[in-house]
PDB file of N, CA and C in Angstrom:
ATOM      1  N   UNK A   1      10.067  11.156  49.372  1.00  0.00           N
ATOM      2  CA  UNK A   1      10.395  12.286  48.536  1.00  0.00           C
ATOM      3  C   UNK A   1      11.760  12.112  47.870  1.00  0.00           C
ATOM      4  N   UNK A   2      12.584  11.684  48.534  1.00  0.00           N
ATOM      5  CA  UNK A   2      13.847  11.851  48.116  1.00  0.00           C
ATOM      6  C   UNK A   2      13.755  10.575  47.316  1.00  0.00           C
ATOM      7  N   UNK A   3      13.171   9.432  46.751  1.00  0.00           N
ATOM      8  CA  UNK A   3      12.929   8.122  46.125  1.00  0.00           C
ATOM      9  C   UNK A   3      12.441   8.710  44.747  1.00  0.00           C
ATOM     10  N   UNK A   4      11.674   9.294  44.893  1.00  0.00           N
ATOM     11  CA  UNK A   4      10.992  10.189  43.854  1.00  0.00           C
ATOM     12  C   UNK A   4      11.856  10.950  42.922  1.00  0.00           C
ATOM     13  N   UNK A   5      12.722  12.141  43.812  1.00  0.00           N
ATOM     14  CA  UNK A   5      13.472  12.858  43.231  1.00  0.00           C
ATOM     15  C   UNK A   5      14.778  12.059  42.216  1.00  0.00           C
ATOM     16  N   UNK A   6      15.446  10.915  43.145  1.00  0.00           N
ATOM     17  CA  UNK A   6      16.102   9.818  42.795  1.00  0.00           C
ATOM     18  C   UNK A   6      15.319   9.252  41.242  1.00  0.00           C
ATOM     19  N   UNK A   7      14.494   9.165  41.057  1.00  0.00           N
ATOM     20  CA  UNK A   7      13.535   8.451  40.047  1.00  0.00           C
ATOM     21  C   UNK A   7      13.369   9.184  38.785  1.00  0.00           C
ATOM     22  N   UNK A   8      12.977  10.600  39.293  1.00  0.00           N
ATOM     23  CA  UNK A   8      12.797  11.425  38.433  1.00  0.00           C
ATOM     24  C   UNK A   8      14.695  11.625  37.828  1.00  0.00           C
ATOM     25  N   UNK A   9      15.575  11.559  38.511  1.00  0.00           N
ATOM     26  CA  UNK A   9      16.764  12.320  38.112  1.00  0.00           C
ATOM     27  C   UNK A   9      17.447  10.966  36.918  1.00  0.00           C
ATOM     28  N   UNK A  10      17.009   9.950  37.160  1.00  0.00           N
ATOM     29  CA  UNK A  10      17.415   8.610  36.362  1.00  0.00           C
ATOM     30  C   UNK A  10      16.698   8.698  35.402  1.00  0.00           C
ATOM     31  N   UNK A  11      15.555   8.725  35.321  1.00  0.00           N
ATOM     32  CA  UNK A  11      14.545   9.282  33.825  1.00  0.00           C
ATOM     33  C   UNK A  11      15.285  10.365  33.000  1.00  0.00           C
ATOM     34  N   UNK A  12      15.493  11.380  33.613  1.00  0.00           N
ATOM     35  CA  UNK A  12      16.389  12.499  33.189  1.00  0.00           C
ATOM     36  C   UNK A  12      17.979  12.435  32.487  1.00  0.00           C
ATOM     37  N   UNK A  13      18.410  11.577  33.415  1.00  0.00           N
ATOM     38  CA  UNK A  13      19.578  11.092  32.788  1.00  0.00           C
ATOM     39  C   UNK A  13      19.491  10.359  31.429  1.00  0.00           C
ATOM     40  N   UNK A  14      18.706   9.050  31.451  1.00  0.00           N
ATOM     41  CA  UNK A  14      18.477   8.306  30.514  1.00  0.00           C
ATOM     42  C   UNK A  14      17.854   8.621  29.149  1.00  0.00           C
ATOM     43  N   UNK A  15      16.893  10.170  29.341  1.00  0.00           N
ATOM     44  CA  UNK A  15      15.932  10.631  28.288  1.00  0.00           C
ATOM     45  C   UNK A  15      17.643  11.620  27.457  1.00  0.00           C
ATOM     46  N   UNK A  16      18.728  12.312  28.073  1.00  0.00           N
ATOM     47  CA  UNK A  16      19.357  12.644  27.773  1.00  0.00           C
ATOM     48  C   UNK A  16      20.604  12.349  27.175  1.00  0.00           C
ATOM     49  N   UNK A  17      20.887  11.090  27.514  1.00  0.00           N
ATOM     50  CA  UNK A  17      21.472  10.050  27.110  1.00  0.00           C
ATOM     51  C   UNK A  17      21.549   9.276  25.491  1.00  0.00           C
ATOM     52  N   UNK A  18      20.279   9.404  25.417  1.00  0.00           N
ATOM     53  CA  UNK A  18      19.621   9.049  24.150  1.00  0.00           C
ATOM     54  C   UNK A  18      18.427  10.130  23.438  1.00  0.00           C
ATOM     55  N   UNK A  19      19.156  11.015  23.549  1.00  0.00           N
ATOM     56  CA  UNK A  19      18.857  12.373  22.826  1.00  0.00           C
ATOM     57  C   UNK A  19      18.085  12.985  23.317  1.00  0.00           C
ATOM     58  N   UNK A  20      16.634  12.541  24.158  1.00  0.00           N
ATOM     59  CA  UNK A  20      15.722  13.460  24.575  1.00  0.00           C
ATOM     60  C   UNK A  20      14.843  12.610  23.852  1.00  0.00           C
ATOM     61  N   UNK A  21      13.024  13.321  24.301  1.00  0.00           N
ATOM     62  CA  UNK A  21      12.193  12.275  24.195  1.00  0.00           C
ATOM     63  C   UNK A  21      12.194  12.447  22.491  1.00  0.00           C
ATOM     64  N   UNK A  22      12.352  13.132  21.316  1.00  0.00           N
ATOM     65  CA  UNK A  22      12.254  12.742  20.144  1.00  0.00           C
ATOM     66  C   UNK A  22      13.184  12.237  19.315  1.00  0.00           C
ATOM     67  N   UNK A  23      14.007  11.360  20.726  1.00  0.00           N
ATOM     68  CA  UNK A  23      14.917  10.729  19.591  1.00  0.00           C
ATOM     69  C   UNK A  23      14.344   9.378  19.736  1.00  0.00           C
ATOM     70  N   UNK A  24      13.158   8.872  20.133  1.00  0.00           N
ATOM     71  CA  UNK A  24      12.549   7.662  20.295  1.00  0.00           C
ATOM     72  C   UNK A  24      11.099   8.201  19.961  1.00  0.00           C
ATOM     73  N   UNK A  25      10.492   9.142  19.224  1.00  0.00           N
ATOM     74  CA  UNK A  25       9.541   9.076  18.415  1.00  0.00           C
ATOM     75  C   UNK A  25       9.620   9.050  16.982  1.00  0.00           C
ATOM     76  N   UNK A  26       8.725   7.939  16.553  1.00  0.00           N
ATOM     77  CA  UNK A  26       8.226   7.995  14.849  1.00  0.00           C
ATOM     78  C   UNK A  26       8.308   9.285  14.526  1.00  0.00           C
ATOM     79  N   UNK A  27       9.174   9.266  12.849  1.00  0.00           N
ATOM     80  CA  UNK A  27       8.970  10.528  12.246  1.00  0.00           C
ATOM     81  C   UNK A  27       8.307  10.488  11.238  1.00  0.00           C
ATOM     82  N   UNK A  28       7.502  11.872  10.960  1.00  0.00           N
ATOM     83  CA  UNK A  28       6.512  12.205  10.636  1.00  0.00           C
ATOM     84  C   UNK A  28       6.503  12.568   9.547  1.00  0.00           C
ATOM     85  N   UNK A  29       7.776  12.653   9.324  1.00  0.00           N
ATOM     86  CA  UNK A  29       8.132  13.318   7.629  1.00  0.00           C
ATOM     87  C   UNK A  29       7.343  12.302   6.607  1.00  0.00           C
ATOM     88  N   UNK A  30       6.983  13.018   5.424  1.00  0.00           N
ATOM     89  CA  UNK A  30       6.490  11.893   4.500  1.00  0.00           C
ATOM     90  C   UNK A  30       7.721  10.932   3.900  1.00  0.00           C
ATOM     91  N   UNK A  31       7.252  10.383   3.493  1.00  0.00           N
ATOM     92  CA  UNK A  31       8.031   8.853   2.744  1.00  0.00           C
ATOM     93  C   UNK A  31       7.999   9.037   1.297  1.00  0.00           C
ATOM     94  N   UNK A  32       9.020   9.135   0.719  1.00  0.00           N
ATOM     95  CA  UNK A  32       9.281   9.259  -0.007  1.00  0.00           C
ATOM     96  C   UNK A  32       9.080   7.866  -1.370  1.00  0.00           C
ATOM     97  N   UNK A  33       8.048   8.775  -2.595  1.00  0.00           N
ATOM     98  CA  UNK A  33       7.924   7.196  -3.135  1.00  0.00           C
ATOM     99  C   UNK A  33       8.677   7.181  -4.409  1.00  0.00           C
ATOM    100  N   UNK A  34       8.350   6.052  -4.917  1.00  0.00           N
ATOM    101  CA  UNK A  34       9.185   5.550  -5.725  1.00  0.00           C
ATOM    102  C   UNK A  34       8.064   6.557  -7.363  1.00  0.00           C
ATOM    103  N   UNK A  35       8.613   7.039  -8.016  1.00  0.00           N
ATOM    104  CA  UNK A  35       8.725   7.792  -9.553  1.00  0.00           C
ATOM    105  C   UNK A  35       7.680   6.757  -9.601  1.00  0.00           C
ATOM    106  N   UNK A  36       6.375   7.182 -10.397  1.00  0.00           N
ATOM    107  CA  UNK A  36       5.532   6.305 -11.113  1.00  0.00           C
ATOM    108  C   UNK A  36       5.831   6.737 -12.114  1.00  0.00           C
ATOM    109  N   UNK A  37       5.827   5.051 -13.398  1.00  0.00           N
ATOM    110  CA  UNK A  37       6.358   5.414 -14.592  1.00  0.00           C
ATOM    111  C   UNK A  37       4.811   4.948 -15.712  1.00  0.00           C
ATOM    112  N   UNK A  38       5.414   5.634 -16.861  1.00  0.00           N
ATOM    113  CA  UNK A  38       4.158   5.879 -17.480  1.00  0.00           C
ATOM    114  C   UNK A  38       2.964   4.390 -17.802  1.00  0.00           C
ATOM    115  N   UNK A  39       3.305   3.294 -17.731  1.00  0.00           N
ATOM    116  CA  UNK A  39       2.696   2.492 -17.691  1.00  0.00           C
ATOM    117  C   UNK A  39       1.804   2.096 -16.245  1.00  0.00           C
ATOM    118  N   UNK A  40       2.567   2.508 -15.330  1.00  0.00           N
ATOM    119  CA  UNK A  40       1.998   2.510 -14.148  1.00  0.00           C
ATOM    120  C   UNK A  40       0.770   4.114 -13.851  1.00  0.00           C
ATOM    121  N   UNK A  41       1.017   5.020 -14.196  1.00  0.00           N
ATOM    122  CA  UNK A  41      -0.072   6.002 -14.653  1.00  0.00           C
ATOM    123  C   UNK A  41      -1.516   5.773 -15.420  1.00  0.00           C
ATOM    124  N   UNK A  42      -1.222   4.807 -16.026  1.00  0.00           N
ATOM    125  CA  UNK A  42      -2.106   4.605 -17.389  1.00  0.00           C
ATOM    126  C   UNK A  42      -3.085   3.514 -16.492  1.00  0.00           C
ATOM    127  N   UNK A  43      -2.379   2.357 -15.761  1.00  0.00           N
ATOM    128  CA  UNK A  43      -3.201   1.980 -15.114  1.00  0.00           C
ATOM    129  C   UNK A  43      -3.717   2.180 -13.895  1.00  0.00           C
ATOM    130  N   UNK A  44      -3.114   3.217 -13.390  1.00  0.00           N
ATOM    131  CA  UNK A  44      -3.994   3.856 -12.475  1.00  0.00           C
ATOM    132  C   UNK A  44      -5.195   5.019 -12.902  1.00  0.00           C
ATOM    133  N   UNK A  45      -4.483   5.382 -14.343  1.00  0.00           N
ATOM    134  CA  UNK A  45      -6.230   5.983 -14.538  1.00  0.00           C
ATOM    135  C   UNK A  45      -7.428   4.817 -14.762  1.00  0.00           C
ATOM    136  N   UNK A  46      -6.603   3.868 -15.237  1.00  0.00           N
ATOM    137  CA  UNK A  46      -7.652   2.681 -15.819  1.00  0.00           C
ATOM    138  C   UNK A  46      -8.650   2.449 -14.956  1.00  0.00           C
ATOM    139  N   UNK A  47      -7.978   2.514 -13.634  1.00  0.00           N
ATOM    140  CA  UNK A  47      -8.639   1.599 -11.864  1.00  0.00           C
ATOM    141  C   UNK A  47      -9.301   2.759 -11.675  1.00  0.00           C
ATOM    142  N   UNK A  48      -8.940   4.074 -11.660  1.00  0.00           N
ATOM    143  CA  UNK A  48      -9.667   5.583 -11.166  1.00  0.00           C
ATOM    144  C   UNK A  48     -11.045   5.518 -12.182  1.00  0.00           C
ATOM    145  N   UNK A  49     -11.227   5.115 -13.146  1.00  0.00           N
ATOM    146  CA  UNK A  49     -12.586   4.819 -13.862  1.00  0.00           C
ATOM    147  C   UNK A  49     -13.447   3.645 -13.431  1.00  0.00           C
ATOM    148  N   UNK A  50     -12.561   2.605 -13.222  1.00  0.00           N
ATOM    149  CA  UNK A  50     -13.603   1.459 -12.577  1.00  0.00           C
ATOM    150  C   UNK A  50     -14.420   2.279 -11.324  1.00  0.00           C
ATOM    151  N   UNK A  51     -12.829   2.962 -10.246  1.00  0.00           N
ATOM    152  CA  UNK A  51     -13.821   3.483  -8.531  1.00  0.00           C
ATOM    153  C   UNK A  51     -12.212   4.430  -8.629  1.00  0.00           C
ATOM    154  N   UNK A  52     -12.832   5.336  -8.440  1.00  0.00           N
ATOM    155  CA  UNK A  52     -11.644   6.080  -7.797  1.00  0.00           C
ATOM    156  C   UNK A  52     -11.230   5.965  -6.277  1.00  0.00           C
ATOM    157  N   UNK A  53     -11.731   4.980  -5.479  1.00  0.00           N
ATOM    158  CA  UNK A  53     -11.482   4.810  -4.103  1.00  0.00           C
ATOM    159  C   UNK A  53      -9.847   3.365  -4.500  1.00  0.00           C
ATOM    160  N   UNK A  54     -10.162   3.118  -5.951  1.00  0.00           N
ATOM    161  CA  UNK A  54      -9.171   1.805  -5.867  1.00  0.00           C
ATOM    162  C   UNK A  54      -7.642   2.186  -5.933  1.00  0.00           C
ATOM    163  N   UNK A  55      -7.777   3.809  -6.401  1.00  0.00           N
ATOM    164  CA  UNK A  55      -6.497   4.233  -5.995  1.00  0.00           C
ATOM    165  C   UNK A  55      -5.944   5.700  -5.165  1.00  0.00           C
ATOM    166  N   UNK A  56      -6.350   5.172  -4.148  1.00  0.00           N
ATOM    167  CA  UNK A  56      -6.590   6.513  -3.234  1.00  0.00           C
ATOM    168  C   UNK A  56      -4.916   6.054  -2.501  1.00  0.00           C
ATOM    169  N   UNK A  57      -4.477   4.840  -2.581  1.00  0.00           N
ATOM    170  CA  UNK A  57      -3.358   4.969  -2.085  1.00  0.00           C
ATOM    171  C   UNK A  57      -2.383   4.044  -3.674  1.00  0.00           C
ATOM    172  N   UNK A  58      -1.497   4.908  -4.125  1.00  0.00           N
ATOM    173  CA  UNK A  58      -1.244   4.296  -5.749  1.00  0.00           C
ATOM    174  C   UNK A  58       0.099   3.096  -5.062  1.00  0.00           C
ATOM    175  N   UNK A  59       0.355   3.480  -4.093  1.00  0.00           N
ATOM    176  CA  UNK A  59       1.516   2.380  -4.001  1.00  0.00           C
ATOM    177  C   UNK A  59       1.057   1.039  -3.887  1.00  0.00           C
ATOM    178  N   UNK A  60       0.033   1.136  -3.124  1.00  0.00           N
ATOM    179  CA  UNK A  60      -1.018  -0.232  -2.479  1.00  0.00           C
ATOM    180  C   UNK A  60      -1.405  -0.708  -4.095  1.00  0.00           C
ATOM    181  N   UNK A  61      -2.369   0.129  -4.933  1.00  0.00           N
ATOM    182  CA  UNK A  61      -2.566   0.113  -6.421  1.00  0.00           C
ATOM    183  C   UNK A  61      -1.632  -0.734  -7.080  1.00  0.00           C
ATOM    184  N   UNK A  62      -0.864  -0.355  -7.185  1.00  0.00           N
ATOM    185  CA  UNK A  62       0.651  -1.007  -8.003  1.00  0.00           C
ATOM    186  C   UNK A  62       0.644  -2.469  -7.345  1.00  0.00           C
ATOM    187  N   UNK A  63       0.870  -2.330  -6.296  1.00  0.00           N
ATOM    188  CA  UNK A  63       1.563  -3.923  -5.474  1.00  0.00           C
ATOM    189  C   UNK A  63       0.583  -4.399  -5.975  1.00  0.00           C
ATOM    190  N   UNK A  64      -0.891  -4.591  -5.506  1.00  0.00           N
ATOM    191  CA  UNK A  64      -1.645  -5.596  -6.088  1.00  0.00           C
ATOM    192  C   UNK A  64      -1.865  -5.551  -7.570  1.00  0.00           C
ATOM    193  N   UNK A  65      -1.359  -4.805  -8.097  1.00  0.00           N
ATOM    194  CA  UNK A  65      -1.947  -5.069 -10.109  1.00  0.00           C
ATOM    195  C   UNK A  65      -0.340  -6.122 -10.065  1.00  0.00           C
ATOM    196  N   UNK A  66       0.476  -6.215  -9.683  1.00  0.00           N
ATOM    197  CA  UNK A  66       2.029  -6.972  -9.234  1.00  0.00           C
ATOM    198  C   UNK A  66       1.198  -8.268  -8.786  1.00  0.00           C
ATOM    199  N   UNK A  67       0.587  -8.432  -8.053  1.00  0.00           N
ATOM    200  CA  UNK A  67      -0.228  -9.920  -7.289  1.00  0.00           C
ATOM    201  C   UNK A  67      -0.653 -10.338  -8.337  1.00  0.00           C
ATOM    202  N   UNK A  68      -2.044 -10.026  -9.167  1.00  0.00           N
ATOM    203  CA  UNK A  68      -2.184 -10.100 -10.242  1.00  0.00           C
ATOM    204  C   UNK A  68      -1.814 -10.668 -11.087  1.00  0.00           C
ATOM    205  N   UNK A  69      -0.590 -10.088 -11.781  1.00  0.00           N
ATOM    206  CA  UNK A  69       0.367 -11.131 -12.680  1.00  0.00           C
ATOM    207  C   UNK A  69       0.375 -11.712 -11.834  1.00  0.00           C
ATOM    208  N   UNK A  70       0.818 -12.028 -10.728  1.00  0.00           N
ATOM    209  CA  UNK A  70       1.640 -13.262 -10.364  1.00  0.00           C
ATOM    210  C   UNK A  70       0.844 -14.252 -10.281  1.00  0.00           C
ATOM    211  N   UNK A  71      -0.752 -14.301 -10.052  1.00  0.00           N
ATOM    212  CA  UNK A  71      -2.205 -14.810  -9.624  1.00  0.00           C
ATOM    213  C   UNK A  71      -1.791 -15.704 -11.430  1.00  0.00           C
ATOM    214  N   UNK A  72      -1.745 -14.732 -12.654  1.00  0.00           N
ATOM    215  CA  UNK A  72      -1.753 -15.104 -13.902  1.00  0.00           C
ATOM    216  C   UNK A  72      -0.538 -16.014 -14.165  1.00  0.00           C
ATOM    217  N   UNK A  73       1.157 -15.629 -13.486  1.00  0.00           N
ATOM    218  CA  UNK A  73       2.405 -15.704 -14.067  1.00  0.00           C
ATOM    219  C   UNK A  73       2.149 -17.685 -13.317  1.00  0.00           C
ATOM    220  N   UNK A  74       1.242 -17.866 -12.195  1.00  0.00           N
ATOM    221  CA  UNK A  74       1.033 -19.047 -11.669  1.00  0.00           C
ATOM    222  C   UNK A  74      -0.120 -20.142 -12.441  1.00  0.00           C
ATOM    223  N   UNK A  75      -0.395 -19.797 -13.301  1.00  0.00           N
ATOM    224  CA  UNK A  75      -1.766 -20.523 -13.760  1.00  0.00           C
ATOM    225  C   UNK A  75      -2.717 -20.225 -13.586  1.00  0.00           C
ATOM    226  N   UNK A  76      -2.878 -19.492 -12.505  1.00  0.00           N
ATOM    227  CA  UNK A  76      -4.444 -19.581 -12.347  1.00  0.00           C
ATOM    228  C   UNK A  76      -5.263 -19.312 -13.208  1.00  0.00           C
ATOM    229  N   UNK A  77      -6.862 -19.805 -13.762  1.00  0.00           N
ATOM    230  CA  UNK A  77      -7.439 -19.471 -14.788  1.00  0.00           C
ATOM    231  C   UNK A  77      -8.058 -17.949 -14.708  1.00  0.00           C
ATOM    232  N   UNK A  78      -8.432 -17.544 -15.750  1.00  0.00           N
ATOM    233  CA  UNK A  78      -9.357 -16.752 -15.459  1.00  0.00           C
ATOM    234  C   UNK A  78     -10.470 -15.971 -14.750  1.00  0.00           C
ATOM    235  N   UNK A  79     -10.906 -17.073 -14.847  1.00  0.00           N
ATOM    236  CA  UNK A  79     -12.335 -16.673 -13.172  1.00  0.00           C
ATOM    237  C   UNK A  79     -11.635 -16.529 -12.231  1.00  0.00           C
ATOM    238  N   UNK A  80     -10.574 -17.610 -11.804  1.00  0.00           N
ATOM    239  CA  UNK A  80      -9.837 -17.417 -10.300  1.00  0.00           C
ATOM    240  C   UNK A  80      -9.367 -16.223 -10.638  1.00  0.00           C
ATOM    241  N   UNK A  81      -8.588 -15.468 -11.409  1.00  0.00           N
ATOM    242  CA  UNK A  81      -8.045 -14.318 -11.268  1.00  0.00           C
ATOM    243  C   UNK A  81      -8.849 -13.205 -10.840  1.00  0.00           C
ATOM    244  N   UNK A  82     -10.113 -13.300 -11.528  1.00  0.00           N
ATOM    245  CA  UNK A  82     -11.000 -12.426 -11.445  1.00  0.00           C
ATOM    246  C   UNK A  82     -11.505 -12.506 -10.226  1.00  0.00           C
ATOM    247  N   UNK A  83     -11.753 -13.626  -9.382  1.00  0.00           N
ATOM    248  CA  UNK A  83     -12.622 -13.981  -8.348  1.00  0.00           C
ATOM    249  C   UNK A  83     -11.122 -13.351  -7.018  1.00  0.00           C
ATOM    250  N   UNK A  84     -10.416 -13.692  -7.309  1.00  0.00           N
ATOM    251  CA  UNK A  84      -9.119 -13.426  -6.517  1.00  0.00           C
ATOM    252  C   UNK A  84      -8.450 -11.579  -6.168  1.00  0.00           C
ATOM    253  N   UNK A  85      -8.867 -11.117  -7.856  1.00  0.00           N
ATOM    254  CA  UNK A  85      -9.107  -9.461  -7.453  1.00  0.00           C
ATOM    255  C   UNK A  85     -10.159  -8.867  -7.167  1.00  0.00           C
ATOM    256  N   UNK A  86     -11.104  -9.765  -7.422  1.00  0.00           N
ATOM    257  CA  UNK A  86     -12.667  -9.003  -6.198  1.00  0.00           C
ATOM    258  C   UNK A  86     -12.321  -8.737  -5.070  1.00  0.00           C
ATOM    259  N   UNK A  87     -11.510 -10.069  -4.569  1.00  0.00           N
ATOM    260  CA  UNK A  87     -11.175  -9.905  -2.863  1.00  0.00           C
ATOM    261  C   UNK A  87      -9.993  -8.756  -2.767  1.00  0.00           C
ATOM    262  N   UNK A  88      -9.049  -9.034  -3.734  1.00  0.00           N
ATOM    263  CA  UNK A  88      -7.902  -8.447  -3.317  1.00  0.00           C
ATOM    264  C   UNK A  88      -8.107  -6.473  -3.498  1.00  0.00           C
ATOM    265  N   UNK A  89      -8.931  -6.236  -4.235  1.00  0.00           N
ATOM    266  CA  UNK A  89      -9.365  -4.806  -4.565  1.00  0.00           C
ATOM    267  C   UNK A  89     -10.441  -4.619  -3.670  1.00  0.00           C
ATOM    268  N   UNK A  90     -11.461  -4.830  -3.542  1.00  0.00           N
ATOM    269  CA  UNK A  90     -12.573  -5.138  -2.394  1.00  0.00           C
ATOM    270  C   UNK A  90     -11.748  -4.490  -1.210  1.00  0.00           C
ATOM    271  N   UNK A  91     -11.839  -3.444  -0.637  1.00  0.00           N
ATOM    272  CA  UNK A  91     -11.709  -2.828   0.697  1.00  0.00           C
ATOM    273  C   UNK A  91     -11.950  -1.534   1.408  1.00  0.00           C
ATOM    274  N   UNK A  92     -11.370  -1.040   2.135  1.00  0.00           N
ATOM    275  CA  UNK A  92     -12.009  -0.158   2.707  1.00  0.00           C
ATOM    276  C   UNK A  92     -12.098   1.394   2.112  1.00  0.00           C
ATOM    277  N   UNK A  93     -11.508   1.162   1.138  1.00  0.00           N
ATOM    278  CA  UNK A  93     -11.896   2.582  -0.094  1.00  0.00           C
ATOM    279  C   UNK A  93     -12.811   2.436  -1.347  1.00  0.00           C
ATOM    280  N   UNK A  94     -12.711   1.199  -1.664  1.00  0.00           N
ATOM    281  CA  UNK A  94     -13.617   0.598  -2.682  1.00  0.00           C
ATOM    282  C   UNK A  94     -14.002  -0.926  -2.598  1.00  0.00           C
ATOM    283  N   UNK A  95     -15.339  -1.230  -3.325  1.00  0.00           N
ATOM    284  CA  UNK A  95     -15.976  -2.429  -3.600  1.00  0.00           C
ATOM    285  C   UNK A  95     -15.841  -2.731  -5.318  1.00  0.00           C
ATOM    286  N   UNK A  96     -15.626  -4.132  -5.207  1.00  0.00           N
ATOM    287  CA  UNK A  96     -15.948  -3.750  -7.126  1.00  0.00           C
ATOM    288  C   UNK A  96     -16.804  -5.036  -7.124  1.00  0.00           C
ATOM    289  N   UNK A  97     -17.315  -5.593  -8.287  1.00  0.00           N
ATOM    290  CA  UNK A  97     -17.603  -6.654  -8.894  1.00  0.00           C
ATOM    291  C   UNK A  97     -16.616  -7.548  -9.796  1.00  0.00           C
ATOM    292  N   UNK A  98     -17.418  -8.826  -9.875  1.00  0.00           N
ATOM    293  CA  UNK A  98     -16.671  -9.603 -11.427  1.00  0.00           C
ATOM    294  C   UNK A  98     -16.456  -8.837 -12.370  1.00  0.00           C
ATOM    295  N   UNK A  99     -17.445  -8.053 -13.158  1.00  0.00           N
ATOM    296  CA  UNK A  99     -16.864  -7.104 -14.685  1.00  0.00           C
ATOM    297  C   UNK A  99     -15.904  -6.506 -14.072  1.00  0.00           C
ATOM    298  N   UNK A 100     -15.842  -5.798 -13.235  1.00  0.00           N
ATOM    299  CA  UNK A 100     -14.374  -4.504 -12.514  1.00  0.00           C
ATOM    300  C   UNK A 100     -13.721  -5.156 -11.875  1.00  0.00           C
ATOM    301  N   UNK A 101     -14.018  -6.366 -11.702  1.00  0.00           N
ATOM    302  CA  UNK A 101     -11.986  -6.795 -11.356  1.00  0.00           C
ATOM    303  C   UNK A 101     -11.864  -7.226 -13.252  1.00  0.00           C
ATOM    304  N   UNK A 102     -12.335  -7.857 -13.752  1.00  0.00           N
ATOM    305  CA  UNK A 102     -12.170  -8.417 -15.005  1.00  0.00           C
ATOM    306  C   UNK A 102     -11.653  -7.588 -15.504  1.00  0.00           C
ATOM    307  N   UNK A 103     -11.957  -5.830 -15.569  1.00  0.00           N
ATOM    308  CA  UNK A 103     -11.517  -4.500 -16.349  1.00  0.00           C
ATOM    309  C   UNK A 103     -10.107  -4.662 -15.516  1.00  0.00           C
ATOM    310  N   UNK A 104      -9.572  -4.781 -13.922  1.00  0.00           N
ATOM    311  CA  UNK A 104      -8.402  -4.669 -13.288  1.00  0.00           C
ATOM    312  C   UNK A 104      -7.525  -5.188 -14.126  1.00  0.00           C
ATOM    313  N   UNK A 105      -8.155  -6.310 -13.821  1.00  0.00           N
ATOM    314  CA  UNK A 105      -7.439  -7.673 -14.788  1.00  0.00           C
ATOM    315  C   UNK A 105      -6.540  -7.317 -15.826  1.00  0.00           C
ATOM    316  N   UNK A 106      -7.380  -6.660 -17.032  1.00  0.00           N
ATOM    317  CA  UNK A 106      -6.988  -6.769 -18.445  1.00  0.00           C
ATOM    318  C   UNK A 106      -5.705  -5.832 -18.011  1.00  0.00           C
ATOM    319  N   UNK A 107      -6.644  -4.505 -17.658  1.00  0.00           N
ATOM    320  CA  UNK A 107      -5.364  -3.400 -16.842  1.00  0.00           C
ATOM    321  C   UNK A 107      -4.229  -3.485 -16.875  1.00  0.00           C
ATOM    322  N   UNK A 108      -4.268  -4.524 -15.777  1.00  0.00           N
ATOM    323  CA  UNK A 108      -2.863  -5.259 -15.379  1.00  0.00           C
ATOM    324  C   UNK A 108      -2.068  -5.465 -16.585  1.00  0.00           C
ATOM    325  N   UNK A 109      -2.537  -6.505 -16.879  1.00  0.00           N
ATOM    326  CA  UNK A 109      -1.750  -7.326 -18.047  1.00  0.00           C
ATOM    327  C   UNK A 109      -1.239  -6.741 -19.435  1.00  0.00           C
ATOM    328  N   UNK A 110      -2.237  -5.112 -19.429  1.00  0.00           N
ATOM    329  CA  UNK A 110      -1.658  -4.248 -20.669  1.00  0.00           C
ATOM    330  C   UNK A 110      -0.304  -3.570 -20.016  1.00  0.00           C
ATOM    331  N   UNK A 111      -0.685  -3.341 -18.747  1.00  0.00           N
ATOM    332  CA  UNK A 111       0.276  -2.354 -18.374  1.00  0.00           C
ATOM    333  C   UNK A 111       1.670  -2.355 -17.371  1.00  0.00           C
ATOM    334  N   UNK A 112       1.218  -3.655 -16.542  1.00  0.00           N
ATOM    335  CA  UNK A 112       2.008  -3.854 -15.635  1.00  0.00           C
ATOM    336  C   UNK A 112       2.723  -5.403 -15.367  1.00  0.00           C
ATOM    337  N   UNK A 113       1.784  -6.036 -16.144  1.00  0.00           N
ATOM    338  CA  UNK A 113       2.576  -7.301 -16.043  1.00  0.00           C
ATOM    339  C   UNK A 113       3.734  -7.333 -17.211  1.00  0.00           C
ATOM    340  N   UNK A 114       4.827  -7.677 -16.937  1.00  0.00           N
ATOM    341  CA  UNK A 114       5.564  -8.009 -18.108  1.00  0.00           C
ATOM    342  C   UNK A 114       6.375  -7.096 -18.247  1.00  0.00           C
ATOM    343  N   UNK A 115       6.526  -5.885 -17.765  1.00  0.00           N
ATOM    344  CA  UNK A 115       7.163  -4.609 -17.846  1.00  0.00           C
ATOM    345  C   UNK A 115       7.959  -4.321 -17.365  1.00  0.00           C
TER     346      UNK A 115
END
């Protein structure tokens, strides 16, 4: 008993020490994002017409139309680009095809590459 009490009173100390138990939990507050600017709007309506599942999260949206160019800013041809945002858009909110990454594609390159 008294090992216990000993045990419990060191937990106690230590949880108080370092603020109590929510000063060692994740906070919950939202995250604050970054201003979408009007070129980045334009192609997120673009992607919301291909599947509206492709931008259910717009930050994720952005980074990969960003891969994209870079898929382009590297050489890669055409098809690979296209074949490369099937996979990279392809997930657990949306599926697309060759024509709808091809539509991503152009997307991109009106709106976000280069900008």
């Amino acid at each position: 008993m008294r090992r216990l009490a000993l045990m419990f009173l060191t937990v106690l100390a230590a949880l108080v020490a370092c603020g109590g138990p929510s000063a060692t939990a994740p906070s919950t507050a939202p995250t604050t994002k970054a201003p979408i600017t009007a070129d980045q709007a334009a192609y997120l309506d673009g992607l919301r017409e291909i599947n509206p599942g492709l931008v259910m999260n717009t930050d994720r949206a952005i980074r990969r139309a960003t891969n994209i160019c870079l898929d382009i800013e590297e050489g890669m041809t055409e098809p690979e680009v296209v074949r490369s945002t099937v996979a990279r858009l392809s997930g657990s909110n949306a599926t697309i095809d060759a024509p709808q990454a091809a539509q991503a594609v152009e997307l991109a390159k009106r709106h976000i590459c280069e900008k």
